[in-house]
C-alpha atoms as a PDB file:
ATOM      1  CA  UNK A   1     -19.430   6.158  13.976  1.00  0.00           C
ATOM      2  CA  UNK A   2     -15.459   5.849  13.934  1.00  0.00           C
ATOM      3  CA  UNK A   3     -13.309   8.569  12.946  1.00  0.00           C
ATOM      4  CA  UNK A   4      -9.255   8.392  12.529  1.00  0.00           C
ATOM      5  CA  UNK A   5      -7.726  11.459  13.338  1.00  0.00           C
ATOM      6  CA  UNK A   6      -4.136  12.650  13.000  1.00  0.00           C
ATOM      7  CA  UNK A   7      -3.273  15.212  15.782  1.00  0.00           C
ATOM      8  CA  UNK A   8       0.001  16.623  16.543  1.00  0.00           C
ATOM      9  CA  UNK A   9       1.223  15.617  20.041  1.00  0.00           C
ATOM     10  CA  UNK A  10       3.359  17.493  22.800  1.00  0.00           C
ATOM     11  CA  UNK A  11       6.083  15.497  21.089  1.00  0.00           C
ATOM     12  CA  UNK A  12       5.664  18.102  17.281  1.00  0.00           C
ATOM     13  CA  UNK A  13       4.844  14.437  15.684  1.00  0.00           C
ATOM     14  CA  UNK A  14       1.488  13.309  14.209  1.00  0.00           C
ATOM     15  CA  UNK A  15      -0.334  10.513  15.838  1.00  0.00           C
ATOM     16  CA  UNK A  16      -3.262   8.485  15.512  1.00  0.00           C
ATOM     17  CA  UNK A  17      -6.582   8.361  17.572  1.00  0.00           C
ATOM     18  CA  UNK A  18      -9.825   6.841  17.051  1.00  0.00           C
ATOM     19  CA  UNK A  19     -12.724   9.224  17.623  1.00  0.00           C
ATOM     20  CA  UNK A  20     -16.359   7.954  18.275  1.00  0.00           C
ATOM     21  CA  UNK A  21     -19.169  10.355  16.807  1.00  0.00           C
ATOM     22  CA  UNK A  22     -22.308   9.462  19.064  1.00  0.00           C
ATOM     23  CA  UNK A  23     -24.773   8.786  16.909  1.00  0.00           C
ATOM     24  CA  UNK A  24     -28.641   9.487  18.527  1.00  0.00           C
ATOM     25  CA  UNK A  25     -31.728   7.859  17.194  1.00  0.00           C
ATOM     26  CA  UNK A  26     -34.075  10.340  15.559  1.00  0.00           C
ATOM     27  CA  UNK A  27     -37.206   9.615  13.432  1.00  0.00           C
ATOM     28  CA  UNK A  28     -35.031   9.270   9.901  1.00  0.00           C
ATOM     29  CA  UNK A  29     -32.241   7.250  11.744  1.00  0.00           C
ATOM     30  CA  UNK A  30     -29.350   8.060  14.133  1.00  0.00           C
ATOM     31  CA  UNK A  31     -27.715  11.644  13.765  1.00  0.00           C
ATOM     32  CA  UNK A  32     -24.328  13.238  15.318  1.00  0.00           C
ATOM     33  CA  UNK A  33     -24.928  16.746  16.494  1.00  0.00           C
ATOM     34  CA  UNK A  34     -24.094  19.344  14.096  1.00  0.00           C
ATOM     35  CA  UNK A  35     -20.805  20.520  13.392  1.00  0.00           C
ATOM     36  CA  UNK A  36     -19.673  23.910  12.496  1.00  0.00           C
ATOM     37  CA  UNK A  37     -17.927  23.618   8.879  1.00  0.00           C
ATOM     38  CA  UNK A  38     -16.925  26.268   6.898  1.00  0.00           C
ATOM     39  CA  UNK A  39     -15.915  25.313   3.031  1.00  0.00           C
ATOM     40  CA  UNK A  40     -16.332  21.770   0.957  1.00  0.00           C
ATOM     41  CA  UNK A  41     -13.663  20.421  -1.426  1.00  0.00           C
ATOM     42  CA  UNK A  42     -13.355  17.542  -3.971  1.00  0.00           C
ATOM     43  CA  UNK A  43     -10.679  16.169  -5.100  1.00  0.00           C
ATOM     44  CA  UNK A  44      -9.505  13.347  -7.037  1.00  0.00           C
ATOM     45  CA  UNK A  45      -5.930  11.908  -6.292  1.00  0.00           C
ATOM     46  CA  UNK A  46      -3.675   9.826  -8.676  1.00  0.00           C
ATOM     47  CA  UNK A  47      -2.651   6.033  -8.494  1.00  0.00           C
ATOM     48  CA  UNK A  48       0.997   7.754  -7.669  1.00  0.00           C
ATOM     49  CA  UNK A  49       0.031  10.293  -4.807  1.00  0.00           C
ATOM     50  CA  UNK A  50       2.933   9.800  -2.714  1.00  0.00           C
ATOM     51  CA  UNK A  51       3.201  13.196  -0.876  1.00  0.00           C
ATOM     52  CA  UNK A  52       6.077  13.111   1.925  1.00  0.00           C
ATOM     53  CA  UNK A  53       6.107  14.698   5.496  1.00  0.00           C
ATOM     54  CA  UNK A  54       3.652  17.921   5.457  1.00  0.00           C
ATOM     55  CA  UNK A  55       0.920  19.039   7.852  1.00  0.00           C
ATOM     56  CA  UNK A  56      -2.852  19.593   7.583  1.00  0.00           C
ATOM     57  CA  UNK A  57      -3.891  22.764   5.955  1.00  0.00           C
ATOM     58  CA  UNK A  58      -6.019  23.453   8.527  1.00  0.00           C
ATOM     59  CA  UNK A  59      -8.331  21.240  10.035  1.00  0.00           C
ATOM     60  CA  UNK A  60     -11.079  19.236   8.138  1.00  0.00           C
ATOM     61  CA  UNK A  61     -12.895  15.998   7.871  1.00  0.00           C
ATOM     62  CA  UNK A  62     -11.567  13.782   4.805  1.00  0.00           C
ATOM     63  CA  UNK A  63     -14.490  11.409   3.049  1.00  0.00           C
ATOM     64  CA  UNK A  64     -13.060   8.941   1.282  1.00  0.00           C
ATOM     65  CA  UNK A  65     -15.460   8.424  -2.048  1.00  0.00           C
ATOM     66  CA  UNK A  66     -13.291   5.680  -3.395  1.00  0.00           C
ATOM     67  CA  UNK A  67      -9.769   4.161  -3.860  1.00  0.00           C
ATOM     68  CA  UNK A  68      -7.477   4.175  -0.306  1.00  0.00           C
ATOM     69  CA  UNK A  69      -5.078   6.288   1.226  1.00  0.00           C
ATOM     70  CA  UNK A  70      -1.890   4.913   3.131  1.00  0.00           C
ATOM     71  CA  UNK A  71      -1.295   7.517   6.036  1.00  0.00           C
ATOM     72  CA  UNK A  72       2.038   7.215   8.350  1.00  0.00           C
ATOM     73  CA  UNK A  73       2.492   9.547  11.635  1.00  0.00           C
ATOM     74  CA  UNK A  74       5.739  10.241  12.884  1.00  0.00           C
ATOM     75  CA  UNK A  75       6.277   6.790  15.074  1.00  0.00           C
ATOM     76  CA  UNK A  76       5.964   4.807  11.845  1.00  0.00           C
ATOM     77  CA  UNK A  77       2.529   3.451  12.543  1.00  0.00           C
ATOM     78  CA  UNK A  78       0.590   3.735   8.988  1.00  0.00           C
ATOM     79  CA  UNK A  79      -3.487   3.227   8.377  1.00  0.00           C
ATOM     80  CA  UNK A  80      -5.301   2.297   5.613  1.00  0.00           C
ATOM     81  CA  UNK A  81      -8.411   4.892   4.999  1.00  0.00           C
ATOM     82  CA  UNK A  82     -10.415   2.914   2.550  1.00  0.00           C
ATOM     83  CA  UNK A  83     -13.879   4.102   0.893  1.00  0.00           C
ATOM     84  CA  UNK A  84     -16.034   4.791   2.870  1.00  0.00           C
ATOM     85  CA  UNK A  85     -14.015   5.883   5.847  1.00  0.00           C
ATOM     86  CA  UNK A  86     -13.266   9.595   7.334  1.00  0.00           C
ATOM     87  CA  UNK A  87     -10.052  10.939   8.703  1.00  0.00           C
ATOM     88  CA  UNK A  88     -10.398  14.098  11.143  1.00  0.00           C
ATOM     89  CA  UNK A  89      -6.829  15.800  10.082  1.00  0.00           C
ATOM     90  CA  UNK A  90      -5.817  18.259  12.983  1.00  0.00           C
ATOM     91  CA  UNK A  91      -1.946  17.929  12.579  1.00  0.00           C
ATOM     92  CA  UNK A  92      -1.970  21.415  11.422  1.00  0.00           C
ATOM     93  CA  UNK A  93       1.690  22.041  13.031  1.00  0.00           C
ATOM     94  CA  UNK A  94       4.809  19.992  13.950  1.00  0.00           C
ATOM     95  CA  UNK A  95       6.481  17.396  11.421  1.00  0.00           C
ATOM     96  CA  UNK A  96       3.187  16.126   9.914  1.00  0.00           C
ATOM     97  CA  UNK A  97       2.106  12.893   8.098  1.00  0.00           C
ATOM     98  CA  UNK A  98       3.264  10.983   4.965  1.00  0.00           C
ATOM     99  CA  UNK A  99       0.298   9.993   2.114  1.00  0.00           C
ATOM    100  CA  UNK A 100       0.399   7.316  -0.141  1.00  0.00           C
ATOM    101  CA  UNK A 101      -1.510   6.298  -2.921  1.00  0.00           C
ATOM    102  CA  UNK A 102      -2.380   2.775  -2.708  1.00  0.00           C
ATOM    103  CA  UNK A 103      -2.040  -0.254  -5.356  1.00  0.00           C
ATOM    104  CA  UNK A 104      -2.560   2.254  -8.015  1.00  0.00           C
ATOM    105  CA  UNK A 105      -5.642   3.639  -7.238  1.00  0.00           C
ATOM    106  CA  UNK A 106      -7.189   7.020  -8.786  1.00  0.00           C
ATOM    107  CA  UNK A 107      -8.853   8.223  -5.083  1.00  0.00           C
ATOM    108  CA  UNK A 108     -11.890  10.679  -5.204  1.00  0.00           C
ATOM    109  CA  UNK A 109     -12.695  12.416  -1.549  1.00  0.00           C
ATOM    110  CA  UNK A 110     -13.788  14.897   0.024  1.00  0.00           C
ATOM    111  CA  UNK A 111     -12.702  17.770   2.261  1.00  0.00           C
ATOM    112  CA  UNK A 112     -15.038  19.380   4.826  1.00  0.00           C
ATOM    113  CA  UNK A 113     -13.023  22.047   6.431  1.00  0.00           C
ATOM    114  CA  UNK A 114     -13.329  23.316   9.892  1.00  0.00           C
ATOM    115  CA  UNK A 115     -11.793  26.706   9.971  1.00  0.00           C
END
């Protein structure tokens, strides 16, 4: 299962990395191994979320219910996380990310935190 996370680099900017969760074939379908998390937070996001530079709270697991999120790191590459899709934020120091709401969109998601 694919995974975007943000991470700050060596450089104190964000960047991007895709993450493969292994996935291993159990009885009820495939599984990751379990993950420590801590709290579990929903949140709903309006059609003009634009939020500027700022870092991760601390690190968590985004679900994205519905609607899409516009991220940019610090090089100026940007993602689309659509529904459906996770982000792993761990850019808990250094200049941080940009979010964007996208096309309008009330988003709904979810925030499993890893503290």
């Amino acid at each position: 299962m694919k995974v975007t996370r943000v991470y700050a680099g060596d450089d104190g900017e964000s960047h991007f990395e895709d993450v493969e969760i292994e996935l291993h074939p159990t009885e009820t379908g495939r599984l990751s191994e379990p993950q420590d998390a801590t709290k579990i937070i929903f949140r709903e996001t309006g059609g003009d979320y634009d939020l500027d530079f700022h870092t991760a709270p601390r690190r968590q697991y985004v679900i994205n219910l519905s609607g899409s999120v516009e991220i940019e790191v610090g090089d100026g590459s940007k993602r689309l996380i659509g529904a459906g899709e996770v982000l792993l934020a761990e850019d808990t120091t250094g200049h941080g990310h940009i979010s964007r709401a996208v096309a309008g969109q009330v988003r709904h998601s979810i925030f499993v935190t890893l503290d």
